[in-house]
C-alpha atoms as a PDB file:
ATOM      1  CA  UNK A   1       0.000   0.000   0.000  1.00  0.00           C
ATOM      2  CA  UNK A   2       1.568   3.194  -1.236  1.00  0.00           C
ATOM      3  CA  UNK A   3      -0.103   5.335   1.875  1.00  0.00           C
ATOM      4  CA  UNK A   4      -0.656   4.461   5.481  1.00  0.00           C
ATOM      5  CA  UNK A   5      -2.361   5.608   8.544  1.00  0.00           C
ATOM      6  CA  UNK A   6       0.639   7.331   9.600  1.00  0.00           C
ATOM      7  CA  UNK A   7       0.946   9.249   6.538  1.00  0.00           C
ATOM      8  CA  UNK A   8      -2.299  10.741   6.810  1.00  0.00           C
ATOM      9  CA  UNK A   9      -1.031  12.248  10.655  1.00  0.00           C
ATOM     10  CA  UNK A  10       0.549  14.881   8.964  1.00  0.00           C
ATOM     11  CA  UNK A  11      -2.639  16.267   7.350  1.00  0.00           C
ATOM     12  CA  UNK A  12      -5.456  15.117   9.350  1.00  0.00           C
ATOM     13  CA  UNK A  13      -6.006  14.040  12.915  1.00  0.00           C
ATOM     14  CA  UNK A  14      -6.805  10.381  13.840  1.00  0.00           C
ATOM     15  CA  UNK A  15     -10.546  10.978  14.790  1.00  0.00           C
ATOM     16  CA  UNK A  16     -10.939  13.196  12.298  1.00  0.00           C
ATOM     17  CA  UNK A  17      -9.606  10.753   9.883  1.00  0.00           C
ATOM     18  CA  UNK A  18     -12.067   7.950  11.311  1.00  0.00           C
ATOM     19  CA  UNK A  19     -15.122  10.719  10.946  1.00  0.00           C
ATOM     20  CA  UNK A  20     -14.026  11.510   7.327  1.00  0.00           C
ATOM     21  CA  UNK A  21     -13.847   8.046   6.359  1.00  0.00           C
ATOM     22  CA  UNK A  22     -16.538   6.759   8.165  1.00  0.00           C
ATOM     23  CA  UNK A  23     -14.506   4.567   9.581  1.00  0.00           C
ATOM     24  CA  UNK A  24     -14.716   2.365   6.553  1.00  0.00           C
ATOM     25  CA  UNK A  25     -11.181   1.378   5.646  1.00  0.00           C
ATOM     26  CA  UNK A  26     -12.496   0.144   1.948  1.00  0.00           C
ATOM     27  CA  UNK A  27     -14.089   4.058   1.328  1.00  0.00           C
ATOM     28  CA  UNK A  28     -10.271   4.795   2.606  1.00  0.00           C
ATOM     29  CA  UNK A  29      -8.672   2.449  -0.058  1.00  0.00           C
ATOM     30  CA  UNK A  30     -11.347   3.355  -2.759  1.00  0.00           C
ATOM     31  CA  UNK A  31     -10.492   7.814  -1.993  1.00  0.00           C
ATOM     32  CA  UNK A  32      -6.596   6.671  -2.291  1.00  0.00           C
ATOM     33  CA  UNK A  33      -7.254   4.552  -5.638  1.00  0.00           C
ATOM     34  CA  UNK A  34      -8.408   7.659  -7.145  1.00  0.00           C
ATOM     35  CA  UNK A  35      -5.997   9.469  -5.529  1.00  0.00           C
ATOM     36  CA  UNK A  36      -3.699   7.830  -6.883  1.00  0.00           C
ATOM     37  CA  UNK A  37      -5.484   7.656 -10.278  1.00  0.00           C
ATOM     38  CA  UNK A  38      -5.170  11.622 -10.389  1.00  0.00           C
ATOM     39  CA  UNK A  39      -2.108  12.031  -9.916  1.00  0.00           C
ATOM     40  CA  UNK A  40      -0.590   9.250 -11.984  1.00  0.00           C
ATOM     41  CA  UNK A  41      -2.629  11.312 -14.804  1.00  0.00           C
ATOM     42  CA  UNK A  42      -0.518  14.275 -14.508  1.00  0.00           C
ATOM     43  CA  UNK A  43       2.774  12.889 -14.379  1.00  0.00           C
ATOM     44  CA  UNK A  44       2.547   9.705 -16.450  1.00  0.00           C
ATOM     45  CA  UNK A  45       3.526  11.394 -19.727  1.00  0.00           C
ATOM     46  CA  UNK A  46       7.404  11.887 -18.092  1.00  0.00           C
ATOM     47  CA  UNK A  47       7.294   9.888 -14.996  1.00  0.00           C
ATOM     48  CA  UNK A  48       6.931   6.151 -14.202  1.00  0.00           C
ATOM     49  CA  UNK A  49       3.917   6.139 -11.730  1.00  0.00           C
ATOM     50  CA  UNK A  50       4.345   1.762 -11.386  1.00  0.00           C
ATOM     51  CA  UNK A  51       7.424   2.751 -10.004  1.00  0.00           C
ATOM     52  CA  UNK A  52       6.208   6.169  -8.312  1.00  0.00           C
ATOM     53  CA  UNK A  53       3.220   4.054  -6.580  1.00  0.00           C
ATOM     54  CA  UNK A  54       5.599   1.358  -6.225  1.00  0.00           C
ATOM     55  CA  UNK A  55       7.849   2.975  -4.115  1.00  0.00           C
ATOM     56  CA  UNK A  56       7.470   1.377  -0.304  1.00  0.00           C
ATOM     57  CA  UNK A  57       8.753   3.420   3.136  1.00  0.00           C
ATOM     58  CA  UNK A  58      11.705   6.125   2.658  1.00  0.00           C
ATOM     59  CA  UNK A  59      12.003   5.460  -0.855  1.00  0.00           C
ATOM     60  CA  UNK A  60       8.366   6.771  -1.654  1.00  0.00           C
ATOM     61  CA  UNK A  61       8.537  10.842  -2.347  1.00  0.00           C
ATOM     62  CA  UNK A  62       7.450  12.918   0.495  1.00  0.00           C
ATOM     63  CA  UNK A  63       5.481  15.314  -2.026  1.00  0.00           C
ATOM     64  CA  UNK A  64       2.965  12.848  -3.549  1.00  0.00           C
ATOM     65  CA  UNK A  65       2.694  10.940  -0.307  1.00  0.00           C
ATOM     66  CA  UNK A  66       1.263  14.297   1.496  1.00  0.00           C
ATOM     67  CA  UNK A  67      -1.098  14.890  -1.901  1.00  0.00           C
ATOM     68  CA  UNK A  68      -2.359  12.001  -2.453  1.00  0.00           C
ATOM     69  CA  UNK A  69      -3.583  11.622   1.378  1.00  0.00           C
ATOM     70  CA  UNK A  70      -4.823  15.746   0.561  1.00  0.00           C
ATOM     71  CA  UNK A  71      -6.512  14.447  -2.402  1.00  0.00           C
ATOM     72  CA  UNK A  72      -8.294  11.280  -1.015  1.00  0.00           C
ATOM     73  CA  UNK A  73      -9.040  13.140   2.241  1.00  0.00           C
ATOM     74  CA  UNK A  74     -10.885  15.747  -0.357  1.00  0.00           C
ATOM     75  CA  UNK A  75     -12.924  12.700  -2.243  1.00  0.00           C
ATOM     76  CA  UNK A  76     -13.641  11.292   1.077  1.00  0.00           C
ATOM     77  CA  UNK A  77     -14.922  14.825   2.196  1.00  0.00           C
ATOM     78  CA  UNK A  78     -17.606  14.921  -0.816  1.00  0.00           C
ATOM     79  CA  UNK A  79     -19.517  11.873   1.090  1.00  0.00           C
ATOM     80  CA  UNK A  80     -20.099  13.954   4.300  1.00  0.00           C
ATOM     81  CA  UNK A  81     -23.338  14.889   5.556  1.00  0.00           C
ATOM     82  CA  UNK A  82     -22.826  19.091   4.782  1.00  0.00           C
ATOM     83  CA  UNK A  83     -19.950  18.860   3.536  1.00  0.00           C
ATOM     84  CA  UNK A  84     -18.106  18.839   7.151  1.00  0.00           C
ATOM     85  CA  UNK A  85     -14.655  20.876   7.298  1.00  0.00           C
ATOM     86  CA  UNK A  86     -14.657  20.924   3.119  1.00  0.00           C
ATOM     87  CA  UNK A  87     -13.042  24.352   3.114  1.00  0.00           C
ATOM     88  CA  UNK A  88      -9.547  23.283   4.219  1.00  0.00           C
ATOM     89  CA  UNK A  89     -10.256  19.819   1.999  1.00  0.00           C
ATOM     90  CA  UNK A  90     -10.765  21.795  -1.113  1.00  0.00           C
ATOM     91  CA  UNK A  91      -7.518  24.554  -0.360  1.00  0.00           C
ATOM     92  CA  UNK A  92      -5.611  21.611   0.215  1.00  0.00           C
ATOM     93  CA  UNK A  93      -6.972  19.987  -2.916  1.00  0.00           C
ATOM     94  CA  UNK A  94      -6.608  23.020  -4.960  1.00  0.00           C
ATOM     95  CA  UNK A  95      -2.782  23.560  -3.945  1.00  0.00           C
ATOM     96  CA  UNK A  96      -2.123  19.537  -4.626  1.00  0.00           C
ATOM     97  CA  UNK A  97      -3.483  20.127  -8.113  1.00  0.00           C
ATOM     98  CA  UNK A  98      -1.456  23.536  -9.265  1.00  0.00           C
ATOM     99  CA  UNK A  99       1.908  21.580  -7.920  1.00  0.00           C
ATOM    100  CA  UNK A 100       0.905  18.450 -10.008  1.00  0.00           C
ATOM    101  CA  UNK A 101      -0.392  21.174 -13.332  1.00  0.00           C
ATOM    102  CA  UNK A 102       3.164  23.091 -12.486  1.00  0.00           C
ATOM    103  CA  UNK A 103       4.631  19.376 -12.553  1.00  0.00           C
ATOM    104  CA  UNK A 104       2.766  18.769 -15.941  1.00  0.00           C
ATOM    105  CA  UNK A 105       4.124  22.425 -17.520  1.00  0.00           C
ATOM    106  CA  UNK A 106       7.159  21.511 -16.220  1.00  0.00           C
ATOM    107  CA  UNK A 107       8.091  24.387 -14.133  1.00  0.00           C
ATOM    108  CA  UNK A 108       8.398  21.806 -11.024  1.00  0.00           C
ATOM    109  CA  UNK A 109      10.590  19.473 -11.587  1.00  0.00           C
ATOM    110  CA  UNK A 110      10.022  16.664  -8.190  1.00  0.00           C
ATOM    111  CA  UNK A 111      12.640  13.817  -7.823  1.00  0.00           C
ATOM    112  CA  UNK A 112      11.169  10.837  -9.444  1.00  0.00           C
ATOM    113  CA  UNK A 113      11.809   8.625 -12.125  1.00  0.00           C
ATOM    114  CA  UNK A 114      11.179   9.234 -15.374  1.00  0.00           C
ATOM    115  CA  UNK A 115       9.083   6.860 -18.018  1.00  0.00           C
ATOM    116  CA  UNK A 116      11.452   5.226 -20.220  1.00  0.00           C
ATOM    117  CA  UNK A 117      10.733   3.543 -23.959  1.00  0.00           C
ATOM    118  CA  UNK A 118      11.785   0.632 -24.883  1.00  0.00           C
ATOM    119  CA  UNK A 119      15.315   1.506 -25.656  1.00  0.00           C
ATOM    120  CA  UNK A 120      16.053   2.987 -22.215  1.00  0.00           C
ATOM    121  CA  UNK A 121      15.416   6.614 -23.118  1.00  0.00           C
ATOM    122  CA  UNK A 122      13.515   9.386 -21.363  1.00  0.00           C
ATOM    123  CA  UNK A 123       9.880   9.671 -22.835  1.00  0.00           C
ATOM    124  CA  UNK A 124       8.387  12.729 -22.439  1.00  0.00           C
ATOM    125  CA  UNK A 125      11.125  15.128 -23.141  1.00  0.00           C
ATOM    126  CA  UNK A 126      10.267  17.373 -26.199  1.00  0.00           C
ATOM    127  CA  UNK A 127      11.927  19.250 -28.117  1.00  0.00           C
ATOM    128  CA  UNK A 128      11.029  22.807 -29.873  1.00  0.00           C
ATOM    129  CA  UNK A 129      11.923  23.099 -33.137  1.00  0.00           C
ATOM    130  CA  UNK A 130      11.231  25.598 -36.102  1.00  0.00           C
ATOM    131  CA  UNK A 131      12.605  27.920 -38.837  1.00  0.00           C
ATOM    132  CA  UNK A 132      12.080  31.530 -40.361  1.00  0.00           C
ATOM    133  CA  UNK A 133      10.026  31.658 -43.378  1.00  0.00           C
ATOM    134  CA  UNK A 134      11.520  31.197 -46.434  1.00  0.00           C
ATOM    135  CA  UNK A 135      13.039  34.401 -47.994  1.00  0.00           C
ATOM    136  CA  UNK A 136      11.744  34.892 -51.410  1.00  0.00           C
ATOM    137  CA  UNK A 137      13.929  37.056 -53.883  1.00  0.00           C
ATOM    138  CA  UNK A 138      12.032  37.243 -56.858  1.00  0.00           C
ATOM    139  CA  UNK A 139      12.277  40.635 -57.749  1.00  0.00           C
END
C-alpha cells in the first residue's frame, strides 16, 4: 500500500480521519485509488507512476505521499453529511493540483523517475523546433 495511517497524521487528525472516512477502511482504499489515479494522470507522460506508486517506506517521495492523502481526504470529504470541514479539503486539494499542473508544464521538476521507452530513453522530453520563413527574392 503506497499510503498508510501514519501518513495521513501529517494532514489530518486520527478521529478526524475515522469521521471523514466513516470509519470504513475500503471508502479509505477506494479515496486513495483515485488518488492515486489523479495524480498518476498528470505525471505519467514523463514519470513512471508503477514505479512512483511502487515505491514502499523512505524510498516513496514525500510530495505525492502528502497529496495524495490531501486528495483522497478531499474525495472522502464529498460523502459527508454538509460537507463537514470541506473548506480546508478543497484549499488543500486546490494547492495539490497547481503543484501536479506546475509538474505537468514543467516548471516543477520533483525527484522521481522518469518513463522510459523501450530503448532505455527518457519519454516525455520534447523538443522545440522551427525555422524563419523562407526568404523569397524574386524581384
Amino acid at each position: 500500500m503506497f499510503v498508510t495511517e501514519e501518513d495521513y497524521k501529517v494532514v489530518i487528525g486520527d478521529t478526524a480521519l475515522k469521521v471523514i472516512s466513516q470509519v470504513s477502511t475500503e471508502n479509505r482504499e477506494n479515496a486513495e485509488a483515485e488518488a492515486r489515479e489523479e495524480i498518476a494522470g498528470y505525471l505519467r507522460p514523463r514519470y513512471d507512476t508503477g514505479a512512483v506508486f511502487g515505491a514502499e517506506g523512505a524510498e516513496r517521495n514525500r510530495l505525492i505521499v502528502m497529496y495524495t492523502c490531501d486528495i483522497a481526504l478531499y474525495h472522502m470529504s464529498a460523502a459527508m453529511p454538509q460537507k463537514m470541514g470541506s473548506e480546508i479539503r478543497k484549499e488543500r486539494y486546490d494547492r495539490a493540483i497547481k503543484w501536479l499542473e506546475g509538474v505537468q508544464a514543467g516548471r516543477i521538476i520533483p525527484d522521481l523517475p522518469p518513463a522510459l521507452d523501450e530503448e532505455g530513453n527518457a519519454t516525455g522530453e520534447s523538443i522545440l523546433y522551427g525555422s524563419q520563413p523562407q526568404l523569397r527574392h524574386n524581384w
